[in-house]
PDB file of N, CA and C in Angstrom:
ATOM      1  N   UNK A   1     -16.232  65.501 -17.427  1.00  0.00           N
ATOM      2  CA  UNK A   1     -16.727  66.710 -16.817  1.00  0.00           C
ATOM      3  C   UNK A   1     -18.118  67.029 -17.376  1.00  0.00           C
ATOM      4  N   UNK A   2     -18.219  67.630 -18.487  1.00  0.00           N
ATOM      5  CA  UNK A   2     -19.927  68.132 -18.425  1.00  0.00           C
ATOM      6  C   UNK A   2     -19.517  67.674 -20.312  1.00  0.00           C
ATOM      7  N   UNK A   3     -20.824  67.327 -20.548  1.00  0.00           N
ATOM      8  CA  UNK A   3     -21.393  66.660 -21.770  1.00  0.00           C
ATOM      9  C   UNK A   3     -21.746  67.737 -22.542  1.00  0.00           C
ATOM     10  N   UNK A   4     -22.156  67.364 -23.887  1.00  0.00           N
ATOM     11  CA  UNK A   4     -23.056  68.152 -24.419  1.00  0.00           C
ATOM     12  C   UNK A   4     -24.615  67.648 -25.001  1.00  0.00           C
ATOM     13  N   UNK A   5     -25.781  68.374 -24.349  1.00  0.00           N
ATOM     14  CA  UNK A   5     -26.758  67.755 -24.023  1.00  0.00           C
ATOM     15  C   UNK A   5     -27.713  68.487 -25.710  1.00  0.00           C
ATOM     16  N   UNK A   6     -28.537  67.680 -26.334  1.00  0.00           N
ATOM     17  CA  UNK A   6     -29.778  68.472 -27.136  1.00  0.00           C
ATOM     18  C   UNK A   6     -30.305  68.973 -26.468  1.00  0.00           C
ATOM     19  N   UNK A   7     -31.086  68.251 -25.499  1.00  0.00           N
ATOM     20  CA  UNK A   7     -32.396  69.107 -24.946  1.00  0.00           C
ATOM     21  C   UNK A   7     -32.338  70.135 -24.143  1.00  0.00           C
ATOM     22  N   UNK A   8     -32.716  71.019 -24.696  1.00  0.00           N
ATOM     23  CA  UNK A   8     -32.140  72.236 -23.728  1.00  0.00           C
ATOM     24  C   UNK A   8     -33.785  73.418 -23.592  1.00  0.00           C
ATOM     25  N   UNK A   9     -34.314  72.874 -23.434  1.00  0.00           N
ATOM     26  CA  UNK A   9     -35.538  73.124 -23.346  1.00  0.00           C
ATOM     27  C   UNK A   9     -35.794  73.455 -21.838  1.00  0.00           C
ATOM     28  N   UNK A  10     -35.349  73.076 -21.199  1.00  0.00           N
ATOM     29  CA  UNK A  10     -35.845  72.991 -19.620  1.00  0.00           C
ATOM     30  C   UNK A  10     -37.275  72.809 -19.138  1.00  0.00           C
ATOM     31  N   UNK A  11     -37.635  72.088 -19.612  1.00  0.00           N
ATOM     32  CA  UNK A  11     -39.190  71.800 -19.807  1.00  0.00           C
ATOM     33  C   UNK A  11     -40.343  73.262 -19.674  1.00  0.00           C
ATOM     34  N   UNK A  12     -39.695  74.014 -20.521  1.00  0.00           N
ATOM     35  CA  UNK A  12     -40.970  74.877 -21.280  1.00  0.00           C
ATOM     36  C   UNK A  12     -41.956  74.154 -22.224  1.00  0.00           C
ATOM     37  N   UNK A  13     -43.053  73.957 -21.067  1.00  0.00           N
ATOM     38  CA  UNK A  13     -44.175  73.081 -22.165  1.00  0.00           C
ATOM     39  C   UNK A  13     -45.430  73.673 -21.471  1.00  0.00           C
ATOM     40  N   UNK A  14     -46.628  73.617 -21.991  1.00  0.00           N
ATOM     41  CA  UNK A  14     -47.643  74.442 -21.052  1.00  0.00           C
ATOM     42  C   UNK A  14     -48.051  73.429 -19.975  1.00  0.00           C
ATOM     43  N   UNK A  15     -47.581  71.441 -20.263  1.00  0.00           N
ATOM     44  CA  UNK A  15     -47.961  71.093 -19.034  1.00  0.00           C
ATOM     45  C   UNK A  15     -47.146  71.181 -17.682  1.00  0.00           C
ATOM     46  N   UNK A  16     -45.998  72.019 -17.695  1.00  0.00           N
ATOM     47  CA  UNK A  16     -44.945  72.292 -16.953  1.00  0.00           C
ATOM     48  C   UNK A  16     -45.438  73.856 -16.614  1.00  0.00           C
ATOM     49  N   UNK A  17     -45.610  74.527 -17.396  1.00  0.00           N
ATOM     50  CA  UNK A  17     -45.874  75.758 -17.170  1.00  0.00           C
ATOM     51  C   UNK A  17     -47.307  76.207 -15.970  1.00  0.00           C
ATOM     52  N   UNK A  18     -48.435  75.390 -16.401  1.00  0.00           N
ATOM     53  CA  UNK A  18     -49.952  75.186 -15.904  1.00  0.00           C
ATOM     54  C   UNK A  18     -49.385  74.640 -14.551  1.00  0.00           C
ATOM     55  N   UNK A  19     -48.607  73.593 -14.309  1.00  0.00           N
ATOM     56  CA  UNK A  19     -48.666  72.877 -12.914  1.00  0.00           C
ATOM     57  C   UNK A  19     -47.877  73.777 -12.479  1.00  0.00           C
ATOM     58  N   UNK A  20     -46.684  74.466 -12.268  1.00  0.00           N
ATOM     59  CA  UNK A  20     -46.098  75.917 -11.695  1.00  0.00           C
ATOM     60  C   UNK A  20     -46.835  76.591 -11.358  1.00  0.00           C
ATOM     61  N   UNK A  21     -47.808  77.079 -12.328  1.00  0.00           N
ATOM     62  CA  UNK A  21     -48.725  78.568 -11.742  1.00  0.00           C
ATOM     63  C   UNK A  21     -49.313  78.317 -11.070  1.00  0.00           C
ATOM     64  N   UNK A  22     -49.949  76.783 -11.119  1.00  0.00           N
ATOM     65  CA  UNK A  22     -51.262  76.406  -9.846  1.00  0.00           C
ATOM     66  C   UNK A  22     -50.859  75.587  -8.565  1.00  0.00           C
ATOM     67  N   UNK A  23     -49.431  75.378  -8.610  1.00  0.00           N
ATOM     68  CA  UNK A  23     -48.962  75.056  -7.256  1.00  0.00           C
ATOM     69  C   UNK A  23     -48.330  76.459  -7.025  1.00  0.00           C
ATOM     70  N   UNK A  24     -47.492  77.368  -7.678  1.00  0.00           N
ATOM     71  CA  UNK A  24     -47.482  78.596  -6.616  1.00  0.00           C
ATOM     72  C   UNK A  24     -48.523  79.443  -6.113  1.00  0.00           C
ATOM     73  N   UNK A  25     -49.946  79.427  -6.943  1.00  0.00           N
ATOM     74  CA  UNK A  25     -50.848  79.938  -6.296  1.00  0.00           C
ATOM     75  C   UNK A  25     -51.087  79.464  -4.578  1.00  0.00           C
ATOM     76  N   UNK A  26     -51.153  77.632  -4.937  1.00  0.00           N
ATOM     77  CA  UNK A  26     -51.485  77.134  -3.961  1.00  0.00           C
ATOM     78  C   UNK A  26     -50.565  77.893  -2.776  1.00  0.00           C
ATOM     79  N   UNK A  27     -49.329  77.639  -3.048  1.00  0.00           N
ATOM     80  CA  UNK A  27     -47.970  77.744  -1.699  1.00  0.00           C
ATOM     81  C   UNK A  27     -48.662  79.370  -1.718  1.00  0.00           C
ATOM     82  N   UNK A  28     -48.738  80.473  -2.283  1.00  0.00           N
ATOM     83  CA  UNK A  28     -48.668  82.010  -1.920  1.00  0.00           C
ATOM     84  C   UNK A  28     -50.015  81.409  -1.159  1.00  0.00           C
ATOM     85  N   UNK A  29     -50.851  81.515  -1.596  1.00  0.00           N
ATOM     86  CA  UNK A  29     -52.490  81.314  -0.427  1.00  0.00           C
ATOM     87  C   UNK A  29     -52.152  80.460   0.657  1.00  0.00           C
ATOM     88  N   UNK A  30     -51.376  79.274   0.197  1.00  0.00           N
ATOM     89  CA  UNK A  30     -51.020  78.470   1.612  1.00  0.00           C
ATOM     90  C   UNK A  30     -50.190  79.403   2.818  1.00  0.00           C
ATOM     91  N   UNK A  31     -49.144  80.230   2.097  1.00  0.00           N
ATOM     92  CA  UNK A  31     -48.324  81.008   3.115  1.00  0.00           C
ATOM     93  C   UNK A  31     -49.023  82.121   3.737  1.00  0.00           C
ATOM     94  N   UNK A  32     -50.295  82.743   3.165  1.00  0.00           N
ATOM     95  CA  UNK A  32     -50.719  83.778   3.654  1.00  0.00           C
ATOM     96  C   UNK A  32     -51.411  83.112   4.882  1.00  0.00           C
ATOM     97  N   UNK A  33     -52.355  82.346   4.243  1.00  0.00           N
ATOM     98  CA  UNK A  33     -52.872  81.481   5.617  1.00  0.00           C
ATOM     99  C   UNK A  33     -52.547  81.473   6.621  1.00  0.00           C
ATOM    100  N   UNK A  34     -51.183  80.655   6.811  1.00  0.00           N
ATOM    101  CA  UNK A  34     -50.232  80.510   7.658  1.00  0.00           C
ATOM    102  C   UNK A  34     -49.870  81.406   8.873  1.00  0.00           C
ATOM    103  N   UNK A  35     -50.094  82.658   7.574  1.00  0.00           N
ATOM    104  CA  UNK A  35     -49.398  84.287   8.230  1.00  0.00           C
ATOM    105  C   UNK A  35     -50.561  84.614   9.069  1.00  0.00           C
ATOM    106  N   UNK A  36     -52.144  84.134   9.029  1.00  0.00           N
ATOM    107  CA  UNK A  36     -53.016  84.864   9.506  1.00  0.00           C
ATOM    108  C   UNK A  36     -53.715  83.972  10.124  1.00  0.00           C
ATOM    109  N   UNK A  37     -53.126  82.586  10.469  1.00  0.00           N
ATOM    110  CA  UNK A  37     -53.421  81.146  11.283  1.00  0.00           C
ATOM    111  C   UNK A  37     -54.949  80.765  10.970  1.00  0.00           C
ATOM    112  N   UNK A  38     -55.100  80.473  10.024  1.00  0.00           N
ATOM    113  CA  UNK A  38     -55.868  79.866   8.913  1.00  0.00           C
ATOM    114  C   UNK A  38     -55.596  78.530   8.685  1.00  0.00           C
ATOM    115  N   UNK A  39     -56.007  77.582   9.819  1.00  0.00           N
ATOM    116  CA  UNK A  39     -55.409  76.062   9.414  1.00  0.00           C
ATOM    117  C   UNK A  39     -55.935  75.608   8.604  1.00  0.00           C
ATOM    118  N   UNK A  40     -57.405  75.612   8.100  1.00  0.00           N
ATOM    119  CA  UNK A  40     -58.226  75.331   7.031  1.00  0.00           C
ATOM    120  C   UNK A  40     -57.854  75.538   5.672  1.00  0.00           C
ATOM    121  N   UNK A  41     -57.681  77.044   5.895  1.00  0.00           N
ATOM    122  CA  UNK A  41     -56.915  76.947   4.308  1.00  0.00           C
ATOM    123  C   UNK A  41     -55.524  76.739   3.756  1.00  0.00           C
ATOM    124  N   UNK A  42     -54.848  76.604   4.610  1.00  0.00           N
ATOM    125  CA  UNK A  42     -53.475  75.898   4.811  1.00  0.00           C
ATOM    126  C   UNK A  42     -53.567  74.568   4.546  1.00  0.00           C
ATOM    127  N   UNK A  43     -54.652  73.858   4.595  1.00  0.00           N
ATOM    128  CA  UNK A  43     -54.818  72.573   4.458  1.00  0.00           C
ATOM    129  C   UNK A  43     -55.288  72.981   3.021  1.00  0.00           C
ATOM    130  N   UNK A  44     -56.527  73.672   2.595  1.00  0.00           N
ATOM    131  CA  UNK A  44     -56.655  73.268   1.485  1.00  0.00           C
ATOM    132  C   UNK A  44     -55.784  73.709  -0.098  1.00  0.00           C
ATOM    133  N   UNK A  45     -55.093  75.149   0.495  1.00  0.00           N
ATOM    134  CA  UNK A  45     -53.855  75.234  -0.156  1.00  0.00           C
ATOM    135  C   UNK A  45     -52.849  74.001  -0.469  1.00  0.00           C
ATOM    136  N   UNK A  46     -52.878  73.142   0.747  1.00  0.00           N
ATOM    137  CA  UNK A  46     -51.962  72.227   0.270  1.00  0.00           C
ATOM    138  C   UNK A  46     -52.678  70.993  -0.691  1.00  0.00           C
ATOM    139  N   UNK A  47     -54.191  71.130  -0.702  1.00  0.00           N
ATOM    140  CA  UNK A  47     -54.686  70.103  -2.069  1.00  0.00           C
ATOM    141  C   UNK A  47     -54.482  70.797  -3.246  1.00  0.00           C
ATOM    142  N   UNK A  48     -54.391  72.134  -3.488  1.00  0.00           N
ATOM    143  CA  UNK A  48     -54.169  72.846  -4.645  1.00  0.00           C
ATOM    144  C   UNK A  48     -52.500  72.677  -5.264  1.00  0.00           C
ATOM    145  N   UNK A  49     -52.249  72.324  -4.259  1.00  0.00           N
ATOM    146  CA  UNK A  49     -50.133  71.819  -4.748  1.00  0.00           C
ATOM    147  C   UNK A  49     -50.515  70.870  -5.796  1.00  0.00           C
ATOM    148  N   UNK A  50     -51.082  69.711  -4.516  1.00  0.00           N
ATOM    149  CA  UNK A  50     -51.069  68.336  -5.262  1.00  0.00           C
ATOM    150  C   UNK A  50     -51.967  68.134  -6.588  1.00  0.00           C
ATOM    151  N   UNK A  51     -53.194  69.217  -6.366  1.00  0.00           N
ATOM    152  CA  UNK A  51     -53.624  69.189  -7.894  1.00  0.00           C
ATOM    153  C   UNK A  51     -53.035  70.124  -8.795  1.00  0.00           C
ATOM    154  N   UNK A  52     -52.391  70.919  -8.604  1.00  0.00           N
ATOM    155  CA  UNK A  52     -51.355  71.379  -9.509  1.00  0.00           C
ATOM    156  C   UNK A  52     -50.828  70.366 -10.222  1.00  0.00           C
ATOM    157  N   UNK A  53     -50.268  69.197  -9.450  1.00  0.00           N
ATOM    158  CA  UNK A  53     -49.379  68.114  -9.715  1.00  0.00           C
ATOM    159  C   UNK A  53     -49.801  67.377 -10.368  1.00  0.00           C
ATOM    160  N   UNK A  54     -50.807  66.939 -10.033  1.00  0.00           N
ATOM    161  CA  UNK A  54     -51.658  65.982 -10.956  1.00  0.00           C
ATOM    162  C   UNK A  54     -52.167  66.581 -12.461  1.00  0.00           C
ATOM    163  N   UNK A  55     -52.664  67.636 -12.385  1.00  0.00           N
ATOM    164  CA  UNK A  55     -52.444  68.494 -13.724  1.00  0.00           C
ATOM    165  C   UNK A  55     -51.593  68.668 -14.646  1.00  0.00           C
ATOM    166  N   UNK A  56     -50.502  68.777 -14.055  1.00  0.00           N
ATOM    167  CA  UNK A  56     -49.264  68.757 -14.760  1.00  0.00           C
ATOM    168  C   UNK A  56     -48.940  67.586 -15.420  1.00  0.00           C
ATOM    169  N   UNK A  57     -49.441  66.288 -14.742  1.00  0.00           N
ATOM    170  CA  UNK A  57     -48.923  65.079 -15.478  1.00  0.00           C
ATOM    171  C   UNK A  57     -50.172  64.349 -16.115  1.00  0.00           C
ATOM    172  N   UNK A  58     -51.101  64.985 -16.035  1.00  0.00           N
ATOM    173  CA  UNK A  58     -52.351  64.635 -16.695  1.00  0.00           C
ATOM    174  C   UNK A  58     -52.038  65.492 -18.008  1.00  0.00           C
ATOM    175  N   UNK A  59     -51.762  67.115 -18.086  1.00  0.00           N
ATOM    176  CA  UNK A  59     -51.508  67.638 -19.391  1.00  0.00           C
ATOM    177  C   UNK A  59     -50.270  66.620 -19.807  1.00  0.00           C
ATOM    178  N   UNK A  60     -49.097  66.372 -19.669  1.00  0.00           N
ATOM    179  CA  UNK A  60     -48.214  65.794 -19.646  1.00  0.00           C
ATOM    180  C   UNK A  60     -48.334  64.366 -20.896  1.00  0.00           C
ATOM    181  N   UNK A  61     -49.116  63.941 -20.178  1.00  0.00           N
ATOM    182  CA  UNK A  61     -50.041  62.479 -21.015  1.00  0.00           C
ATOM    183  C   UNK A  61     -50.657  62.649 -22.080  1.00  0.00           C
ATOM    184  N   UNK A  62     -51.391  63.986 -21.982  1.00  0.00           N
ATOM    185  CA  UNK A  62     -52.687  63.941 -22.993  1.00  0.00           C
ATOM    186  C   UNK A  62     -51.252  65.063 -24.340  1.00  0.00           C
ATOM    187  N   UNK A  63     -50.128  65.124 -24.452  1.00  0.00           N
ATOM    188  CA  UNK A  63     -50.113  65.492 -25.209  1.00  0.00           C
ATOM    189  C   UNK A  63     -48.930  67.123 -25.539  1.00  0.00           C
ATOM    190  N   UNK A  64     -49.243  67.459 -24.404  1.00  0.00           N
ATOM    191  CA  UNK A  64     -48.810  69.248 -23.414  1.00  0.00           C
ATOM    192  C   UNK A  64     -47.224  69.093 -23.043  1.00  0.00           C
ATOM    193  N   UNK A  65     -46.729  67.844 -23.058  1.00  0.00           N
ATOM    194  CA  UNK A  65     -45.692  67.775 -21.981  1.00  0.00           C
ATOM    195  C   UNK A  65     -44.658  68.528 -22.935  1.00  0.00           C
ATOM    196  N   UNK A  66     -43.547  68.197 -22.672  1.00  0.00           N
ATOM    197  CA  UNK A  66     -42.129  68.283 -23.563  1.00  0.00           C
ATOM    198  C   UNK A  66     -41.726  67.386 -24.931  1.00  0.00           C
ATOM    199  N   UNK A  67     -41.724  67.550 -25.408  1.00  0.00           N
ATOM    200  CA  UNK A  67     -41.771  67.093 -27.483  1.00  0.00           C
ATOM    201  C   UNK A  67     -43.029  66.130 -27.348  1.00  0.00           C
ATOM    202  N   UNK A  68     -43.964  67.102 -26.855  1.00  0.00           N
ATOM    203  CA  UNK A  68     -45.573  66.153 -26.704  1.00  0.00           C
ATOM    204  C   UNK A  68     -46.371  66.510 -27.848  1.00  0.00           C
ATOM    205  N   UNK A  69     -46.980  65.988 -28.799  1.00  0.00           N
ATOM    206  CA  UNK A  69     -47.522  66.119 -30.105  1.00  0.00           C
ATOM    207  C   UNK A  69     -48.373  66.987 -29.827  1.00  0.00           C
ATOM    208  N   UNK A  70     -49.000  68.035 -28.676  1.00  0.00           N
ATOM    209  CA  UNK A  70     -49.935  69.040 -29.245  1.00  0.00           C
ATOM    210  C   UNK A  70     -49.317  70.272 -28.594  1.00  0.00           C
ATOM    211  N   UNK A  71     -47.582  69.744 -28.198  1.00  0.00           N
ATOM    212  CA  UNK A  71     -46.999  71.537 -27.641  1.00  0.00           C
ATOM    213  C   UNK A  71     -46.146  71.771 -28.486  1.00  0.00           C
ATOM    214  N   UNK A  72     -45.833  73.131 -28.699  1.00  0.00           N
ATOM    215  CA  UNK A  72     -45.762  73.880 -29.543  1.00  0.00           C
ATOM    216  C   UNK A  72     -44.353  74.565 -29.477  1.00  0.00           C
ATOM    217  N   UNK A  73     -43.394  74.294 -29.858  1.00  0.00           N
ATOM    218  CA  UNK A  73     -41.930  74.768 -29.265  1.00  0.00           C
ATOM    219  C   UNK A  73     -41.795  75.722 -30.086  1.00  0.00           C
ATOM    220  N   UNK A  74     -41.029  76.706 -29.588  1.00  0.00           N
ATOM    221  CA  UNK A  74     -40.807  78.095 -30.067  1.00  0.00           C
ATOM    222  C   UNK A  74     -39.607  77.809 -31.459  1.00  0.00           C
ATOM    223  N   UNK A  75     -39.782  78.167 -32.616  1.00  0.00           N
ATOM    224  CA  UNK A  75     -38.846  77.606 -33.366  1.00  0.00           C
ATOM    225  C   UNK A  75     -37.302  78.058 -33.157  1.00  0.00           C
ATOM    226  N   UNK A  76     -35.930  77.994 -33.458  1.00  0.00           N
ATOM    227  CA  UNK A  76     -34.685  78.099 -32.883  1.00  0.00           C
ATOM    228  C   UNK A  76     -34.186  79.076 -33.774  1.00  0.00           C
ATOM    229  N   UNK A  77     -33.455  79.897 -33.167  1.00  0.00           N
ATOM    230  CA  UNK A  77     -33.171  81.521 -33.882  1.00  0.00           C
ATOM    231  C   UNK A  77     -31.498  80.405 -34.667  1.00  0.00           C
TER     232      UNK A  77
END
């Protein structure tokens, strides 16, 4: 049935955190767009996802990610 896991982190890391905020920016500006038939920026909302994405795994690499040598985990009560 269900294990018992260490990592229980749920990837709180700032390169998880950074790619969230800048792909929901993207999707909220992409949806307003949408709302006000803005195909242009609906399009470019949707490059702001994917560089969200790429951000995320670029911090990810350099260090940011999850037990990544320059992030910083909250110590355990």
């Amino acid at each position: 049935m269900s294990t018992e896991h260490d990592d229980d982190n749920h990837g709180h890391s700032p390169a998880a955190w950074t790619a969230v905020v800048i792909m929901l920016v993207g999707f909220t500006v992409g949806t307003i767009a949408f709302w006000f038939d803005l195909p242009l920026v609906v399009w470019l909302s949707a490059g702001v996802v994917v560089v969200g994405l790429l951000v995320g795994v670029i911090l990810a690499r350099l260090g940011y990610g999850v037990d990544g040598a320059k992030a910083n985990p909250k110590a355990r009560a």
